[in-house]
Protein backbone atom coordinates (compact mmCIF):
# COMPACT_ATOMS: atom_id res chain seq x y z
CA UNK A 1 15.39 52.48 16.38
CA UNK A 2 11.76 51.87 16.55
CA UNK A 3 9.76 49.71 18.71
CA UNK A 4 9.52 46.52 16.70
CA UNK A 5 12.89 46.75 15.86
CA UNK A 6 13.96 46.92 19.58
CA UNK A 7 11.42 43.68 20.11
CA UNK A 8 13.20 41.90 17.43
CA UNK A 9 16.68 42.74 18.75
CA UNK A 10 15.74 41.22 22.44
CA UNK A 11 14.60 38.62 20.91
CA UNK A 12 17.03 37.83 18.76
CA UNK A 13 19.56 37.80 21.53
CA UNK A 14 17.50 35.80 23.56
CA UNK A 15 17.50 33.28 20.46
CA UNK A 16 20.83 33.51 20.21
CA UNK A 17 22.31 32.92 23.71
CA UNK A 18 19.20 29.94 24.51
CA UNK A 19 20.10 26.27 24.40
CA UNK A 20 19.02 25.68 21.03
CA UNK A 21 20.56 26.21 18.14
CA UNK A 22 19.19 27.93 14.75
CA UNK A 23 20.96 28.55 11.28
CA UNK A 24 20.51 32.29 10.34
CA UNK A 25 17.62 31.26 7.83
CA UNK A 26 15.74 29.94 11.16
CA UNK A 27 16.18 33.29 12.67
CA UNK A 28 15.19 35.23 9.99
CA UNK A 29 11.37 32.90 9.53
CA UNK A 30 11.00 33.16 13.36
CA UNK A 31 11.72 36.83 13.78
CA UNK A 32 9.44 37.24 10.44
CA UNK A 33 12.46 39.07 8.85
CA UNK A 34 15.26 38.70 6.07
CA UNK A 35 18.55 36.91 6.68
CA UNK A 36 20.24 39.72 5.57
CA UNK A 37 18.54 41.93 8.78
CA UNK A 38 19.98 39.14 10.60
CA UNK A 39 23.08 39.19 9.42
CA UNK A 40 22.97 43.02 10.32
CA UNK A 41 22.20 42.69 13.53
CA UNK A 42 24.78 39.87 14.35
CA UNK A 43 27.35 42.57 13.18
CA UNK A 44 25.80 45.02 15.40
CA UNK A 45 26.50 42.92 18.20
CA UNK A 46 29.91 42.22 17.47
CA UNK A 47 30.61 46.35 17.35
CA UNK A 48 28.74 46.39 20.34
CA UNK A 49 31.09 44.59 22.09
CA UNK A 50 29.29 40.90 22.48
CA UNK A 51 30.93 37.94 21.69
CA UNK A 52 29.27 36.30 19.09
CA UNK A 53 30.67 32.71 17.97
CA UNK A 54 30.22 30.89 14.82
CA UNK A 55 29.06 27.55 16.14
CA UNK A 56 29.58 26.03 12.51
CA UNK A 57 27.91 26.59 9.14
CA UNK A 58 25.63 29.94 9.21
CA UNK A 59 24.87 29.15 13.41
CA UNK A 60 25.74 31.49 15.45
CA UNK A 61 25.49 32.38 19.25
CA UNK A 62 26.17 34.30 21.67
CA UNK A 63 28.89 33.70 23.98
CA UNK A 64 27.79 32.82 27.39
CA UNK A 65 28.67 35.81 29.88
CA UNK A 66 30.71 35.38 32.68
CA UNK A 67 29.34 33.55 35.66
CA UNK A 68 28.70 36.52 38.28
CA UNK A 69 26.42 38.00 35.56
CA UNK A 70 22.98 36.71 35.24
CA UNK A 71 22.12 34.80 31.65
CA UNK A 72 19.85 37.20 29.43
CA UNK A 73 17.19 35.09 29.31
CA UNK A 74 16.87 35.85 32.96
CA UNK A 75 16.94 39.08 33.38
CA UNK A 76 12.70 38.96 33.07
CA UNK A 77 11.68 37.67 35.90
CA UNK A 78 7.78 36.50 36.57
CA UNK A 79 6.69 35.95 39.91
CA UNK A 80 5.39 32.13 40.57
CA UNK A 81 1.91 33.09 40.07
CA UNK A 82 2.57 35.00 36.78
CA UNK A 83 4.95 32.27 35.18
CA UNK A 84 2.07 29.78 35.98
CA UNK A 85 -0.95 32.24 34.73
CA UNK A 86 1.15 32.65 31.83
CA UNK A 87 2.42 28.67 30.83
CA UNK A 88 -1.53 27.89 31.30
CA UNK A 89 -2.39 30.35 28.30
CA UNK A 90 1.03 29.65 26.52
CA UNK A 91 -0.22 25.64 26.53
CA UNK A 92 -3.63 27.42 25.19
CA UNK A 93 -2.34 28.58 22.18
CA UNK A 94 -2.11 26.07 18.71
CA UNK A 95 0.96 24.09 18.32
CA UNK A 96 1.86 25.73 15.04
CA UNK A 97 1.64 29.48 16.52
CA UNK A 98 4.98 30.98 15.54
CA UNK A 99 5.37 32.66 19.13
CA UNK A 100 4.42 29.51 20.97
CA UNK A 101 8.48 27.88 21.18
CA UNK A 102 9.82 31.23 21.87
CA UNK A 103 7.72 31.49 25.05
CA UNK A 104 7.93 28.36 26.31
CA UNK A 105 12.13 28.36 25.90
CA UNK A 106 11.54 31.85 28.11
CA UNK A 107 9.36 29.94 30.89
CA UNK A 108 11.77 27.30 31.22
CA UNK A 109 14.27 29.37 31.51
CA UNK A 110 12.77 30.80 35.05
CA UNK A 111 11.91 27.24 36.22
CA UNK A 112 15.19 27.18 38.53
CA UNK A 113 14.05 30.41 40.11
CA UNK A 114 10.59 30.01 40.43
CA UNK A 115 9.99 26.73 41.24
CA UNK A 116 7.27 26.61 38.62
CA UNK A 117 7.64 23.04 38.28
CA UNK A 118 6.05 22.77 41.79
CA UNK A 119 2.95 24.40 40.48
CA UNK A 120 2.09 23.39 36.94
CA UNK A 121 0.04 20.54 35.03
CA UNK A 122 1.90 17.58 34.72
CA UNK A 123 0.94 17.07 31.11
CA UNK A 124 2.08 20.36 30.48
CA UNK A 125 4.05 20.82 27.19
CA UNK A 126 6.05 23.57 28.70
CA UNK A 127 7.54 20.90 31.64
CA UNK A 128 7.79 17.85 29.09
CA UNK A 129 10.23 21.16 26.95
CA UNK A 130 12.40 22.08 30.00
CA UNK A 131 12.42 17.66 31.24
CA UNK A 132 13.64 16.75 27.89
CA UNK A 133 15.87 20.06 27.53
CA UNK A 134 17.40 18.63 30.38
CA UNK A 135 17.76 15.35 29.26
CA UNK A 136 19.49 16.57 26.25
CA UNK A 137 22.00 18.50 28.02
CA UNK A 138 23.29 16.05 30.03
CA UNK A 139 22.86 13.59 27.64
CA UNK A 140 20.22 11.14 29.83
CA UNK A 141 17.44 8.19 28.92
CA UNK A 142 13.42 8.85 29.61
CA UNK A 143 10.57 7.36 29.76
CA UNK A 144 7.89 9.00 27.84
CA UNK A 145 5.24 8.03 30.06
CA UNK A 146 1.41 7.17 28.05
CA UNK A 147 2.65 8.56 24.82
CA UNK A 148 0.12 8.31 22.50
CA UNK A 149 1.06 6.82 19.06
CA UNK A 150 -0.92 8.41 16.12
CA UNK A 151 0.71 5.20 13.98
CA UNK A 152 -0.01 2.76 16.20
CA UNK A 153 -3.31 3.43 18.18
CA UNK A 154 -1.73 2.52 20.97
CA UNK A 155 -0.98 4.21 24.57
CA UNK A 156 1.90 3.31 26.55
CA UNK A 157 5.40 4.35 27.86
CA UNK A 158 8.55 4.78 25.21
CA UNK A 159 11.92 4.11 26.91
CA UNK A 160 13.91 6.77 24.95
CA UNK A 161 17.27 9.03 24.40
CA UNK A 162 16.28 12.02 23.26
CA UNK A 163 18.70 14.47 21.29
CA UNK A 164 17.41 17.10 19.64
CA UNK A 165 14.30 19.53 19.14
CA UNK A 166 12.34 20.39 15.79
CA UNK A 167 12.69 23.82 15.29
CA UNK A 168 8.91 24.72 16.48
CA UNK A 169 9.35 22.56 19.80
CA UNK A 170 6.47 20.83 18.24
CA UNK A 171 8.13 17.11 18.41
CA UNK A 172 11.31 15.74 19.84
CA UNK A 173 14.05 13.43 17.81
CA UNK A 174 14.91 10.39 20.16
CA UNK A 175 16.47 6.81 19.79
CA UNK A 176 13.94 4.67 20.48
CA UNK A 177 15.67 2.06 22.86
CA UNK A 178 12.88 -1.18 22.55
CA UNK A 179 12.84 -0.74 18.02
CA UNK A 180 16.35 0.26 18.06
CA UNK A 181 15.37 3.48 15.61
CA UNK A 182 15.72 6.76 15.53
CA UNK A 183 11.99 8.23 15.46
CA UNK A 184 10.10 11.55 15.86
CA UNK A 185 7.91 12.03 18.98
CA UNK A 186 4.93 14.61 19.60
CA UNK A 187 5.05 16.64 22.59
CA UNK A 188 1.68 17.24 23.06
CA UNK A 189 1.08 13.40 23.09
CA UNK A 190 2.81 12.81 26.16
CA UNK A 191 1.49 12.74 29.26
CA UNK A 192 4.58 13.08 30.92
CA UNK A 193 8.45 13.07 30.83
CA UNK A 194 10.40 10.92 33.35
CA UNK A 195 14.14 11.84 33.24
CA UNK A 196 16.20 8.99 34.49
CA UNK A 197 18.71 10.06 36.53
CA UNK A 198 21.07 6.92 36.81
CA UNK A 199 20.81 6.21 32.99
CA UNK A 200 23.22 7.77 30.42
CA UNK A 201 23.12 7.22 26.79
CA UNK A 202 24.51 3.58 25.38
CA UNK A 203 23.47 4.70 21.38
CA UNK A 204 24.72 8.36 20.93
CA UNK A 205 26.50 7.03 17.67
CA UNK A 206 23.47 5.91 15.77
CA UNK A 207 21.65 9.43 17.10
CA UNK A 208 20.55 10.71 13.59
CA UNK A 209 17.92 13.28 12.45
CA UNK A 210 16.44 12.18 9.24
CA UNK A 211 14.39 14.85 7.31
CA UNK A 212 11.26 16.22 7.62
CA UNK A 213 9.32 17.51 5.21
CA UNK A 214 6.85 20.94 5.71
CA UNK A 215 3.71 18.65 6.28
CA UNK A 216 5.67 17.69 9.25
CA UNK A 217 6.65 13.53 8.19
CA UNK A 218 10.10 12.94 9.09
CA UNK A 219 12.26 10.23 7.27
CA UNK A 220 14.39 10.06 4.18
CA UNK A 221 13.32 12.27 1.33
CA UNK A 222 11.69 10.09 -1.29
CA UNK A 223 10.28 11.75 -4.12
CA UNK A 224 9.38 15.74 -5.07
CA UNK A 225 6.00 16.98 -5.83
CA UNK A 226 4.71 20.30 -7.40
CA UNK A 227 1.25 21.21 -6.77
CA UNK A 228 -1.01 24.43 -7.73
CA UNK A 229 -2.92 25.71 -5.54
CA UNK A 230 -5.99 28.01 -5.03
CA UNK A 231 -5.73 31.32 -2.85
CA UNK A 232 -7.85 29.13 -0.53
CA UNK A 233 -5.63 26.16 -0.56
CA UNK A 234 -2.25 28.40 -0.54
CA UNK A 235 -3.65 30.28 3.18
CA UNK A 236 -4.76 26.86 4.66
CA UNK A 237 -1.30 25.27 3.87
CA UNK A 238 0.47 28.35 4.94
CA UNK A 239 -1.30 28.59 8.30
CA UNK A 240 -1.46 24.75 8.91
CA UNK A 241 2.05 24.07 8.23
CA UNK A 242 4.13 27.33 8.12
CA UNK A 243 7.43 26.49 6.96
CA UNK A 244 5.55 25.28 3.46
CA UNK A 245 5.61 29.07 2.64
CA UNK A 246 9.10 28.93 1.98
CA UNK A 247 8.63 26.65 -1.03
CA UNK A 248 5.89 28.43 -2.44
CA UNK A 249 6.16 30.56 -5.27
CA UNK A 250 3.15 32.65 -7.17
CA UNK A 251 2.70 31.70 -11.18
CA UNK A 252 2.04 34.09 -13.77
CA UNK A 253 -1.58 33.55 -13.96
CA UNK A 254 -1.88 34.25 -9.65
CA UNK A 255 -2.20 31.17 -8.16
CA UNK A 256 0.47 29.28 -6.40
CA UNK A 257 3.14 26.61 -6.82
CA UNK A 258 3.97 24.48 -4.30
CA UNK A 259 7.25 22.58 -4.78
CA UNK A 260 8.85 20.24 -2.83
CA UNK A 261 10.32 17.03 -1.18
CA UNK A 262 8.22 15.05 0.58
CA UNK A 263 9.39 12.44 3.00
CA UNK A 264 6.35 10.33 3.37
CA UNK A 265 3.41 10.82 0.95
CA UNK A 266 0.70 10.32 3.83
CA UNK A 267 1.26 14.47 5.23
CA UNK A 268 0.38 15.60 1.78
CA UNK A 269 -1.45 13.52 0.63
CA UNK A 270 -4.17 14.34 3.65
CA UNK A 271 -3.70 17.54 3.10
CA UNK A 272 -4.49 16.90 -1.09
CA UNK A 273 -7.97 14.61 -0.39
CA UNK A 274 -9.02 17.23 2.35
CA UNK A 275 -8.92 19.80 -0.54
CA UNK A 276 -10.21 18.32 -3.73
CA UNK A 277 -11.29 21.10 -6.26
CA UNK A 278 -8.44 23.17 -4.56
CA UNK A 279 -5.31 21.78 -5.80
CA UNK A 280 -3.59 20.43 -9.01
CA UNK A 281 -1.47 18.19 -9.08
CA UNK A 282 1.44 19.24 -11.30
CA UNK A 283 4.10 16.43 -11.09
CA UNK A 284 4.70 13.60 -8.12
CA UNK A 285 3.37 9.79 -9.09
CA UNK A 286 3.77 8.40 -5.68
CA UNK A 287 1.14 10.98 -4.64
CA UNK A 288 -1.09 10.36 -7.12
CA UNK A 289 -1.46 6.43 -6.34
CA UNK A 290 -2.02 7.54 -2.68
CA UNK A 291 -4.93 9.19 -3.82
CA UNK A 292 -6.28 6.73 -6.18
CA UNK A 293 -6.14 3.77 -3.53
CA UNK A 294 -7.54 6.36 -1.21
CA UNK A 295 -10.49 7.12 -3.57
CA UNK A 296 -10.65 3.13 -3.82
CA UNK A 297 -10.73 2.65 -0.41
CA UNK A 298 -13.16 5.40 0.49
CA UNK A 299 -16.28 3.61 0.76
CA UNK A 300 -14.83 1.00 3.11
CA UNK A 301 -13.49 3.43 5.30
CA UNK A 302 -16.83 5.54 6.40
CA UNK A 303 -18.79 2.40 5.43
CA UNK A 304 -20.71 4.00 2.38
């Protein structure tokens, strides 16, 4: 087995046997391979002699080990001044870099051990990860302490239950406790995570992820749009919001189509107006009026 192969193994298995879980379509976009491969490998394992468990659906994991072995994901250890070198340049990178997740789940992993937490940023996005990993597991309120609300303009503290993780680690799913609602927080908006200790969850039963669509707007889907897009449009989409590639398909004539649901029309429809001359509109009303009010509205808004 070659080199890249190995590296996809390891980290496969680390994947596999971490604290979150991901359908075998998941694995197969992060480890920039086919689900068949992964399918392969899970098989490999099982002759191998790991337990691997169907968790339900196409998840699966891998069994945890016995408790006088040491978990795989730490069996690489980083000494204290490594692990915090290494979250300072890990926090460095973009929020949509592919890699960026996997790392992260590997530092927190070592926080018991290295007592990182002693040592790193407070608005870290690698501690808020591990804090609200935590609260997860043991199923536990926080305060997300001068969140920053991109809808509301405001800045102030969210008394939350958090329960589950976007697959990039990007934003957090949480019952908001003060709007009874289930809502969709960024990570890197919070200044901090405050786990609190003495308060378990009242409102696991109306915990509920709604959808999110590949521009990243979470809620019910509402409508479907197909768009064409330019070579130029097609790369900014791809690298801007990466799981948009798996709807995209090339036409005949070499440019590409773009369909999908979309759960609120504002993701796309910033990403149409930032891009006019780039991008057809093929079929999806709702966007279209977005646009036109937009276009309406445009003077007003830079004072023109």
């Amino acid at each position: 087995m070659d080199q890249p192969k190995i590296e996809r193994v390891l980290r496969l298995m680390t994947l596999m046997s971490g604290s979150v879980e991901y359908t075998v379509d998941e694995l197969a976009d992060k480890l920039d391979t086919s689900y068949r491969s992964i399918y392969r490998y899970i098989d490999t394992f099982k002759a191998c002699g790991f337990a691997v468990e169907k968790v339900h659906g196409n998840v699966y994991r891998l069994a945890k080990m016995s408790p006088r072995y040491p978990d795989l994901d730490k069996l690489v250890y980083f000494s204290e001044e490594e692990a915090y070198l290494v979250n300072h340049l890990i926090d460095r990178l973009d929020p949509t870099n592919a890699l960026k997740a996997g790392l992260q789940r590997k530092l927190a992993a070592i926080y018991s051990s290295t007592s990182i937490a002693d040592y790193i940023d407070k608005r870290s996005n690698a501690a808020n990860v591990e804090s609200l990993s935590r609260a997860v597991r043991e199923k536990k309120a926080v305060r997300l302490l001068r969140y920053e609300s991109g809808h509301s303009g405001q800045i102030r503290d969210r008394h939350v239950e958090p329960f589950g993780f976007t697959t990039n680690f990007i934003d957090v799913w949480a019952f908001d406790l003060e709007d009874g609602r289930n809502k969709i927080f960024k990570i890197s908006r919070m200044e901090e995570v405050q786990v609190l200790e003495e308060e378990a969850w009242t409102r696991e039963a109306e915990h509920e992820r709604l959808g999110m669509d590949v521009f990243r707007m979470a809620g019910h889907e509402e409508f479907r749009v197909r768009l064409r897009l330019s070579m130029k449009a097609k790369n900014l989409l791809t690298e801007e919001y990466p799981l948009a590639e798996r709807d995209l398909a090339q036409d005949a004539d070499g440019s590409w189509i773009l369909e999908t649901g979309i759960c609120a029309v504002a993701g796309v429809g910033r990403f149409v107006s930032g891009l006019a001359g780039e991008i057809q509109i093929l079929d999806g009303e709702p966007l279209r009026d977005y646009l036109r009010n937009y276009q309406d509205n445009f003077p007003k808004f830079f004072a023109l």
